[in-house]
Structures are given as C-alpha cells and as structure tokens.
N, C-alpha and C. Protein backbone atom coordinates (compact mmCIF):
# COMPACT_ATOMS: atom_id res chain seq x y z
N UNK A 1 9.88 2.86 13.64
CA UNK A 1 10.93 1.92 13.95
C UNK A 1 10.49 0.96 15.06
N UNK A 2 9.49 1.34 15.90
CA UNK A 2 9.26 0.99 17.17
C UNK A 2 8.51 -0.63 16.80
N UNK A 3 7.72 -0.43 15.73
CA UNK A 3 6.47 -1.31 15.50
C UNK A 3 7.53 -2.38 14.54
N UNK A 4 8.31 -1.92 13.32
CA UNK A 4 9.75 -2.95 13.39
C UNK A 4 10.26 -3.87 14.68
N UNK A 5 10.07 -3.48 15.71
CA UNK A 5 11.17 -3.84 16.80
C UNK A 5 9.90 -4.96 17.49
N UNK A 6 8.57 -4.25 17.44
CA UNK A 6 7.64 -4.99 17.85
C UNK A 6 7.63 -6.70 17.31
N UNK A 7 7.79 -6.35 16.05
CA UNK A 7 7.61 -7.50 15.15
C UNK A 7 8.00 -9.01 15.43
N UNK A 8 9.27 -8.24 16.47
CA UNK A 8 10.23 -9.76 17.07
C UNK A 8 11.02 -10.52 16.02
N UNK A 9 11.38 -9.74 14.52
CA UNK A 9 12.60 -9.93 14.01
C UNK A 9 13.78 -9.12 14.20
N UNK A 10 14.90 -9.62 13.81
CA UNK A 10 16.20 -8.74 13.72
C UNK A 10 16.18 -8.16 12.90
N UNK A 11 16.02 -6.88 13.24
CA UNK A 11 16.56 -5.52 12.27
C UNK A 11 17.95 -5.35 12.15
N UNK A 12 17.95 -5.32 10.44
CA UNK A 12 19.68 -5.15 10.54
C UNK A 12 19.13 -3.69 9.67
N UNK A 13 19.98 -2.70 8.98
CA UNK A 13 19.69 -2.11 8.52
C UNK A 13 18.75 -2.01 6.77
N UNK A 14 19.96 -3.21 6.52
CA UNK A 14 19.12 -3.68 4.72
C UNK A 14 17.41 -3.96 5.09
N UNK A 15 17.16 -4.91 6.46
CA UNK A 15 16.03 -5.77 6.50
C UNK A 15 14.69 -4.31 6.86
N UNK A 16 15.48 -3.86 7.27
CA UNK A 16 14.64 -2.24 7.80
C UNK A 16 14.29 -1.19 6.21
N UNK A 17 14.80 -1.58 5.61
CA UNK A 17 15.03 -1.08 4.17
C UNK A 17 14.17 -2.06 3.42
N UNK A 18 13.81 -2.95 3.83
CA UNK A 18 12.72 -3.75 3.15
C UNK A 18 11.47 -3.70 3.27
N UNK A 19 11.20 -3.59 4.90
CA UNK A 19 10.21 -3.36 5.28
C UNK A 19 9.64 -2.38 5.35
N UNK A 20 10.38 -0.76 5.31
CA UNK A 20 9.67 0.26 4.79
C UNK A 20 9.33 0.02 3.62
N UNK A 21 9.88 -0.39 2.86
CA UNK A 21 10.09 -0.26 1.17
C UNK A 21 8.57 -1.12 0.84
N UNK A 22 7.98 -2.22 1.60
CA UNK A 22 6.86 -2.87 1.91
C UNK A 22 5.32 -1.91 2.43
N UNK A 23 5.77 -1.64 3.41
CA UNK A 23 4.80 -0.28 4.21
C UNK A 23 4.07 0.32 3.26
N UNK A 24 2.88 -0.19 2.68
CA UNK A 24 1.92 0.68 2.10
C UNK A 24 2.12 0.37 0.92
N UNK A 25 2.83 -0.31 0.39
CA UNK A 25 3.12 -0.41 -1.21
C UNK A 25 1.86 -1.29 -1.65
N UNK A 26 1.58 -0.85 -2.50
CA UNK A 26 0.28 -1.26 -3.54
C UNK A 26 0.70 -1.79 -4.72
N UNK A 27 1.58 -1.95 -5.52
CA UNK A 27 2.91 -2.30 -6.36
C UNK A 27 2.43 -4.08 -6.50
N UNK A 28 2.37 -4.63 -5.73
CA UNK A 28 2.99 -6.01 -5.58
C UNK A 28 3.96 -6.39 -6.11
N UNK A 29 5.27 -5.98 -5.64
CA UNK A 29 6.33 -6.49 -5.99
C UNK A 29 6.56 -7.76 -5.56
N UNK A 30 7.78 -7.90 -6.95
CA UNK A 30 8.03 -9.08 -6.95
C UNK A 30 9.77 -9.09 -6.28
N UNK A 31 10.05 -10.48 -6.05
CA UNK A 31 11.32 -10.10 -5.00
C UNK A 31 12.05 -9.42 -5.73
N UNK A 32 12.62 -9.61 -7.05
CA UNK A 32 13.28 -8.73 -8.15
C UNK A 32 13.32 -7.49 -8.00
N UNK A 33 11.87 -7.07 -7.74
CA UNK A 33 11.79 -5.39 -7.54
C UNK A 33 12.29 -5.11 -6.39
N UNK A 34 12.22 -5.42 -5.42
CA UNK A 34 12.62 -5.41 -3.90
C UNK A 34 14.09 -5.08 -3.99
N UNK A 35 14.47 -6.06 -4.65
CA UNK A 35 16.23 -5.91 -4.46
C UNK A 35 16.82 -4.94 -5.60
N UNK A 36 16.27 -4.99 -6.19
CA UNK A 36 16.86 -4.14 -7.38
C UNK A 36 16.46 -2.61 -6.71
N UNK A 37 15.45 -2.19 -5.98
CA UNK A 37 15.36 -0.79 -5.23
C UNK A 37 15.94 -0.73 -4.20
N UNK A 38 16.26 -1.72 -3.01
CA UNK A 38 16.69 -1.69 -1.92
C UNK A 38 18.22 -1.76 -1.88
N UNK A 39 18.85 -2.40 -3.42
CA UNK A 39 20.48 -2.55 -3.50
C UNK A 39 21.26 -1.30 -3.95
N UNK A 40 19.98 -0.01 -4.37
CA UNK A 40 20.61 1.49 -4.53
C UNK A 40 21.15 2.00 -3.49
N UNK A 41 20.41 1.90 -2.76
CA UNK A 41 20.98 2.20 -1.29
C UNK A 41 21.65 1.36 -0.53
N UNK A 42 21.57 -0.19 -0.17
CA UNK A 42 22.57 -1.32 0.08
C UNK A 42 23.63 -2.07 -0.74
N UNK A 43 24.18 -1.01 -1.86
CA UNK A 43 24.78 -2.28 -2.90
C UNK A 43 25.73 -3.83 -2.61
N UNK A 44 26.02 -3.62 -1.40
CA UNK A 44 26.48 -4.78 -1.19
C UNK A 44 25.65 -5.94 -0.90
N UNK A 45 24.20 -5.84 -0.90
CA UNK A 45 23.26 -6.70 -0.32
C UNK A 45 22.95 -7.49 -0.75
N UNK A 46 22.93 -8.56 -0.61
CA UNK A 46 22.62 -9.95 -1.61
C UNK A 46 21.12 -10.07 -1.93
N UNK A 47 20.66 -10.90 -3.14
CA UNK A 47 19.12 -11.63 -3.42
C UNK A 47 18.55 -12.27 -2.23
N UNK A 48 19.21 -13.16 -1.57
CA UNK A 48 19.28 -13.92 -0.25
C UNK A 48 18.89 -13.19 0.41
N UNK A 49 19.18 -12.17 1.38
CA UNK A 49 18.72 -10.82 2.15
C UNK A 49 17.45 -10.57 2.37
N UNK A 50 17.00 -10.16 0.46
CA UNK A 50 15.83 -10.01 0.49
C UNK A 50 14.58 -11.38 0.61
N UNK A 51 15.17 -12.40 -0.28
CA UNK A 51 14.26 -13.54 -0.49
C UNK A 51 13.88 -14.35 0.98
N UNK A 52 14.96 -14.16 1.98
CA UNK A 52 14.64 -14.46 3.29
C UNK A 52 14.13 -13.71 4.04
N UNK A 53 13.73 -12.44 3.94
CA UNK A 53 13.09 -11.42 4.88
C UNK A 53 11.86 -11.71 4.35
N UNK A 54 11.77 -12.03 2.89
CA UNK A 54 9.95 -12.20 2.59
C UNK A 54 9.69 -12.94 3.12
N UNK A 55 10.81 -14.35 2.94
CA UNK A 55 9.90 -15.38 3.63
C UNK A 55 9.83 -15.86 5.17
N UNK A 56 10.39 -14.89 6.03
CA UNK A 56 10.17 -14.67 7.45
C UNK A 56 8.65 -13.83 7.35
N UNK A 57 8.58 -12.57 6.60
CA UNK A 57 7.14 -12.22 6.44
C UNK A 57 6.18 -12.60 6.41
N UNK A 58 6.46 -13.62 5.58
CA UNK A 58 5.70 -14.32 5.11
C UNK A 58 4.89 -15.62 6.13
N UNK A 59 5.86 -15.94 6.07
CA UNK A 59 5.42 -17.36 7.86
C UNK A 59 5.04 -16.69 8.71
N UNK A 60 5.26 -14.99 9.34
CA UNK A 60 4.62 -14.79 10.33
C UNK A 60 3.24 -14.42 9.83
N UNK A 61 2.36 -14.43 8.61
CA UNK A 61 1.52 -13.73 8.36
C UNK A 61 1.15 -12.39 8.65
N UNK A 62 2.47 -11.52 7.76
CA UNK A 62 2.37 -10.00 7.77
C UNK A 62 2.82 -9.90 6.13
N UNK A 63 2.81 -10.77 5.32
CA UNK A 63 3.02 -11.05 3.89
C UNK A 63 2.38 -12.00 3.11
N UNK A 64 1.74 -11.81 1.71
CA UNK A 64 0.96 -12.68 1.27
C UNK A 64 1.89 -12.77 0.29
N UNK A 65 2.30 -13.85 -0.17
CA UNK A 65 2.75 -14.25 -1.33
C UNK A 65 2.08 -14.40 -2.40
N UNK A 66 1.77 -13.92 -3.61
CA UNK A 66 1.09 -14.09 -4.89
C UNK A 66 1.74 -14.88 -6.17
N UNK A 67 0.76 -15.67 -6.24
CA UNK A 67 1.39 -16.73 -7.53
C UNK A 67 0.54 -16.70 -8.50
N UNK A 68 0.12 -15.50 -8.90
CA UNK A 68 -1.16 -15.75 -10.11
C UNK A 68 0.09 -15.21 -11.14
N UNK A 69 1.19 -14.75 -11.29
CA UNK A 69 1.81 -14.91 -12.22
C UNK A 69 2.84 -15.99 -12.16
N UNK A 70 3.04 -16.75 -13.60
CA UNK A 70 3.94 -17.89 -13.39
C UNK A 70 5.40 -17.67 -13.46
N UNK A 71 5.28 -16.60 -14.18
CA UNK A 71 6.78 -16.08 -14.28
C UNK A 71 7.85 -16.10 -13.12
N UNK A 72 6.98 -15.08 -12.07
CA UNK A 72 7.56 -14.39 -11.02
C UNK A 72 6.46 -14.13 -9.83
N UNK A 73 7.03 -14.55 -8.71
CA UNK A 73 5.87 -14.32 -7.44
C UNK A 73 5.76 -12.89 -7.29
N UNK A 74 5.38 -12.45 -6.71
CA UNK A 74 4.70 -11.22 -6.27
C UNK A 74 4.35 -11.37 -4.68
N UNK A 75 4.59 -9.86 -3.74
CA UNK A 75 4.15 -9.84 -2.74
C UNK A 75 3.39 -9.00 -2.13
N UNK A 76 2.41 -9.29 -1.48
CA UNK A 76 1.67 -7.79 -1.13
C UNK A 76 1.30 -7.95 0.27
N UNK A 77 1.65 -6.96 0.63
CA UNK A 77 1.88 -6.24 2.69
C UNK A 77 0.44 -6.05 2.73
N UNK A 78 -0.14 -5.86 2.19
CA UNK A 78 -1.79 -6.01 2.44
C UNK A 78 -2.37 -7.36 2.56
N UNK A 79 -2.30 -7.78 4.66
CA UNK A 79 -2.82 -9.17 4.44
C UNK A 79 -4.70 -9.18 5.19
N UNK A 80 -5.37 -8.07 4.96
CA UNK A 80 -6.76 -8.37 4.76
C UNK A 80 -7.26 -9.31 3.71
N UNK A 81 -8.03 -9.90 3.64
CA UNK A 81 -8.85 -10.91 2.99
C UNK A 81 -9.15 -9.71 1.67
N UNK A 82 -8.64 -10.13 0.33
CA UNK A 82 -9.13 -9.10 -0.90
C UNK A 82 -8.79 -10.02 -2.14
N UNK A 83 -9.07 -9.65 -3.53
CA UNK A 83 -9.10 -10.09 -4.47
C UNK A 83 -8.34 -9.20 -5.26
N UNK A 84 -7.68 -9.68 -6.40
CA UNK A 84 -6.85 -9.24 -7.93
C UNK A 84 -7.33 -8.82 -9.07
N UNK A 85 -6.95 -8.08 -9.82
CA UNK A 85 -7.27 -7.51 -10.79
C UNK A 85 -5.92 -7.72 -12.08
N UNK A 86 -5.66 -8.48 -12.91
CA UNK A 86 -4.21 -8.64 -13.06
C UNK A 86 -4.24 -8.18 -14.44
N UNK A 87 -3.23 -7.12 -15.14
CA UNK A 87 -3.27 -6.69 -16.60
C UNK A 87 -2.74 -7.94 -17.32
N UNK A 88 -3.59 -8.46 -18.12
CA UNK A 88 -2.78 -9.29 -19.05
C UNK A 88 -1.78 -8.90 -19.99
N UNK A 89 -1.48 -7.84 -20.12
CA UNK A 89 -0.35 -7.67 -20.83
C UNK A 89 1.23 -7.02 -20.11
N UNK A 90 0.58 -6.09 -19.21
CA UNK A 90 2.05 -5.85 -18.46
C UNK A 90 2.26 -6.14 -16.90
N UNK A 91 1.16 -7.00 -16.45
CA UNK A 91 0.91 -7.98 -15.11
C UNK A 91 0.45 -6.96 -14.05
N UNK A 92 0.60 -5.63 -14.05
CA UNK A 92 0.49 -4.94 -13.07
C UNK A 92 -1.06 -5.87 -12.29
N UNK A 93 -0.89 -5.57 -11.19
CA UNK A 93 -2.08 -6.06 -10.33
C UNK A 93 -2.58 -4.89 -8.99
N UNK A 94 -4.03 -4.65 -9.33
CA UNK A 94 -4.66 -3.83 -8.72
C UNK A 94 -5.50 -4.96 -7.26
N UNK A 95 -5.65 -4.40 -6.11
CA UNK A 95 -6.20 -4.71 -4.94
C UNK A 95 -8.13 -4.67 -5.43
N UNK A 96 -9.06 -5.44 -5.05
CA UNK A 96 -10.34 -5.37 -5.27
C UNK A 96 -10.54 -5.34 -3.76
N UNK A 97 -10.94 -5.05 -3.20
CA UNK A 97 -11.64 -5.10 -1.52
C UNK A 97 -13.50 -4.70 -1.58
N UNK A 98 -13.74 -6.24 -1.43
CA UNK A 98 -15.14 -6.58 -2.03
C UNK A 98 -15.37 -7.33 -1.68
N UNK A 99 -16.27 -8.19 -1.04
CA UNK A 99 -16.83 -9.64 -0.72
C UNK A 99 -17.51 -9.79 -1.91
N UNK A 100 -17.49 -11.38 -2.78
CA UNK A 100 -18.21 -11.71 -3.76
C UNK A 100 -19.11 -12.82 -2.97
N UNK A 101 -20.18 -12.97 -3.43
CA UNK A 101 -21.13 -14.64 -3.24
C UNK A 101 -21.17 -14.87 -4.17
N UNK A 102 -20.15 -16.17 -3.60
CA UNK A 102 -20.18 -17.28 -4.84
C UNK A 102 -20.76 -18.35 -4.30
N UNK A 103 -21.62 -19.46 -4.78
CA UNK A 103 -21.59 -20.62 -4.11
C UNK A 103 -21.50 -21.90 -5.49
N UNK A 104 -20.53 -22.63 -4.77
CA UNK A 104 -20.21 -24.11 -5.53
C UNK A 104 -21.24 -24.95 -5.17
N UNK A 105 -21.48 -25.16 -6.48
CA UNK A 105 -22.47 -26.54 -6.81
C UNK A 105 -22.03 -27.95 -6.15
N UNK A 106 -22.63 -28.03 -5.04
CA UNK A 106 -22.70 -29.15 -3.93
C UNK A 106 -22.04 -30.51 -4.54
N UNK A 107 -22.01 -30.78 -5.99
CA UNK A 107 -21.63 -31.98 -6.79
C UNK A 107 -20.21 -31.45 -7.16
N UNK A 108 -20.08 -30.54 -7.46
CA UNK A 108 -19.13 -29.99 -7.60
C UNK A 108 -17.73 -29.77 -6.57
N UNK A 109 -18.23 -29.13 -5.38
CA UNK A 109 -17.25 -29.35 -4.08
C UNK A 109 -17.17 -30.56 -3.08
N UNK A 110 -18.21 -31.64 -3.88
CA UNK A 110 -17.74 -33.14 -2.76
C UNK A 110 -17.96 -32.80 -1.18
N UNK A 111 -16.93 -33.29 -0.55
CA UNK A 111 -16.97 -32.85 0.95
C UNK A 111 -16.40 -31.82 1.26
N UNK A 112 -15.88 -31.19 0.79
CA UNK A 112 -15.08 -30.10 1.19
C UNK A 112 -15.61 -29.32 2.03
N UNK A 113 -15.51 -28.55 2.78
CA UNK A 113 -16.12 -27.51 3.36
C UNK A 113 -15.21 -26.11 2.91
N UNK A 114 -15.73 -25.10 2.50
CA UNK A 114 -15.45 -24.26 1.86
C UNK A 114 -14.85 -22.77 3.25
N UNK A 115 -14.12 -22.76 3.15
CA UNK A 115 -13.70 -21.90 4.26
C UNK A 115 -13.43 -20.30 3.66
N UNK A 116 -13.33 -19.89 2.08
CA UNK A 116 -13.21 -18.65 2.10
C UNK A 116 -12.45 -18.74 0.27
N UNK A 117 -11.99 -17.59 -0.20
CA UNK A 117 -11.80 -17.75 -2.34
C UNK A 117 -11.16 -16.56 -1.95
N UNK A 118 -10.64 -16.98 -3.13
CA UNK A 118 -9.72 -15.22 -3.87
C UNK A 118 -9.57 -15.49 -5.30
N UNK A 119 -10.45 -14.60 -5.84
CA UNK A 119 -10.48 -14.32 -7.15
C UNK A 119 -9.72 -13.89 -8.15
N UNK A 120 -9.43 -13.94 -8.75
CA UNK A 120 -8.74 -13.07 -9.68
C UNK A 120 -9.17 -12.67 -11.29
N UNK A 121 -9.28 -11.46 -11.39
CA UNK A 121 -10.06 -10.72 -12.53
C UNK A 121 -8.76 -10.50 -13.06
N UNK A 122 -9.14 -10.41 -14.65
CA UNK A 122 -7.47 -10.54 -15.85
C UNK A 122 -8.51 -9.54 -16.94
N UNK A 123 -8.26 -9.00 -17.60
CA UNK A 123 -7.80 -7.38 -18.06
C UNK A 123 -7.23 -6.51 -18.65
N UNK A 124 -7.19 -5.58 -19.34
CA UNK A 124 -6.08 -4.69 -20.23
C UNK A 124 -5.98 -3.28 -18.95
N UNK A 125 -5.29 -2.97 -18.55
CA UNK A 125 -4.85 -1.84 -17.79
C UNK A 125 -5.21 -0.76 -18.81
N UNK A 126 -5.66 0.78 -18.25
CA UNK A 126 -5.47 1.58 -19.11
C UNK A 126 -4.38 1.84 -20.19
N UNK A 127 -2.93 1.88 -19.47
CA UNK A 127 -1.98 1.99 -19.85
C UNK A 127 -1.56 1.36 -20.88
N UNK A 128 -1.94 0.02 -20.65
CA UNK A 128 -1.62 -0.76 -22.35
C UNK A 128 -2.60 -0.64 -23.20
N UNK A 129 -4.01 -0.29 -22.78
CA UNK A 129 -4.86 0.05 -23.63
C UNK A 129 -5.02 0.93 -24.65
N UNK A 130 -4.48 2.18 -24.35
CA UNK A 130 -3.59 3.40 -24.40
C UNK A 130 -2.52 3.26 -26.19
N UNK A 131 -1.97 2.35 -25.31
CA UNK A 131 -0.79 1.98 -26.19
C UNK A 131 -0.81 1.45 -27.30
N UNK A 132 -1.70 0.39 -27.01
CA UNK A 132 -2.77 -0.37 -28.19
C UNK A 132 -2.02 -2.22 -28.17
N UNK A 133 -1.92 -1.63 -26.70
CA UNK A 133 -0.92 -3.98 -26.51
C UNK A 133 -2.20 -4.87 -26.83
C-alpha cells in the first residue's frame, strides 16, 4: 500500500483495485478487461475510473500503452525496454526481453537519428494451434 501512496496519486479504493489488479500482470490487458474484473468487486464503478487511472499511469511512465492491436489498446505494467510476440488469431501477447541488432540502411533512415525499436513478432499461440484456428 505504502509504494501506492509513494506514487503521489489519490488512492481511492476502486483506483487501488486497479493497480493491484496491474502489479505483475503479464495479460496485457486491455481497459475492457480491467473494468470488467475490477467492477466484480466495485459494481458501481464507471469505464471512466478505469480509463483515467491508465491514463494517469500512463503520463507518469509506470504504464505502456500498446497499440499493435487495432481493435483495442492494451496495457502492460512492465515499463523496461522489451518486445511482443502477438497470436494472430486470439491476440494474446507474450513479453520477449531480448536486445535485437538491427541496423537501418542509412538511405533508408535520412536524418533521423535512431534512439531505440520495439518489435513485434505475430504467430499462432499454442492454444489456437491446438485447436486448429
């Protein structure tokens, strides 16, 4: 609770219910999932609740927002520098923690100066493999 309090947001009880619910999750949920688990126990709690606690998370950089699906964002409490693994058929997304060397063809990146990538690898999960998706 202590390291909550550290954080220098307001803990109300729902927002404390988010942020455990965050703590270690490997999932990358999407806000959908968030509220739809956190409103069993808060049913009075609005979408709002949650969609603004991510994105306080989020601005302080203790939340990465993921947009490799178009559907629906995704969030993951793991903000070390890592790469994706994404099932093309039922989206689940696995963590890679790996440095790749890549280097862009100098004609290719113009002036840019290249400060850092995140990859993303796409895939059949066991599970749908399994299944035969």
């Amino acid at each position: 609770m202590q390291k909550y309090r550290d954080m220098g947001i307001k803990l109300t009880p729902q927002r404390l219910a988010i942020l455990e619910y965050l703590e270690g999750n490997e999932d990358h949920p999407s806000a959908d999932d968030i509220y739809t688990e956190i409103k069993k126990k808060f049913p009075m709690m609005s979408f709002a609740t949650v969609y603004n606690t991510l994105e306080t998370l989020k601005k302080r950089g203790d939340l990465v927002e993921l947009t490799i699906d178009p559907e629906r964002r995704h969030y993951d409490p793991d903000t070390r520098h890592h790469h994706h693994l994404i099932c093309r058929k039922c989206k689940k997304i696995l963590d890679i923690h790996r440095d790749f060397s890549i280097e862009i063809p100098e004609d290719q990146k113009g002036t840019f100066e290249v400060l850092g990538n995140h990859i993303e690898f796409y895939g059949i999960c066991p599970s749908c493999k399994m299944k035969g998706e």
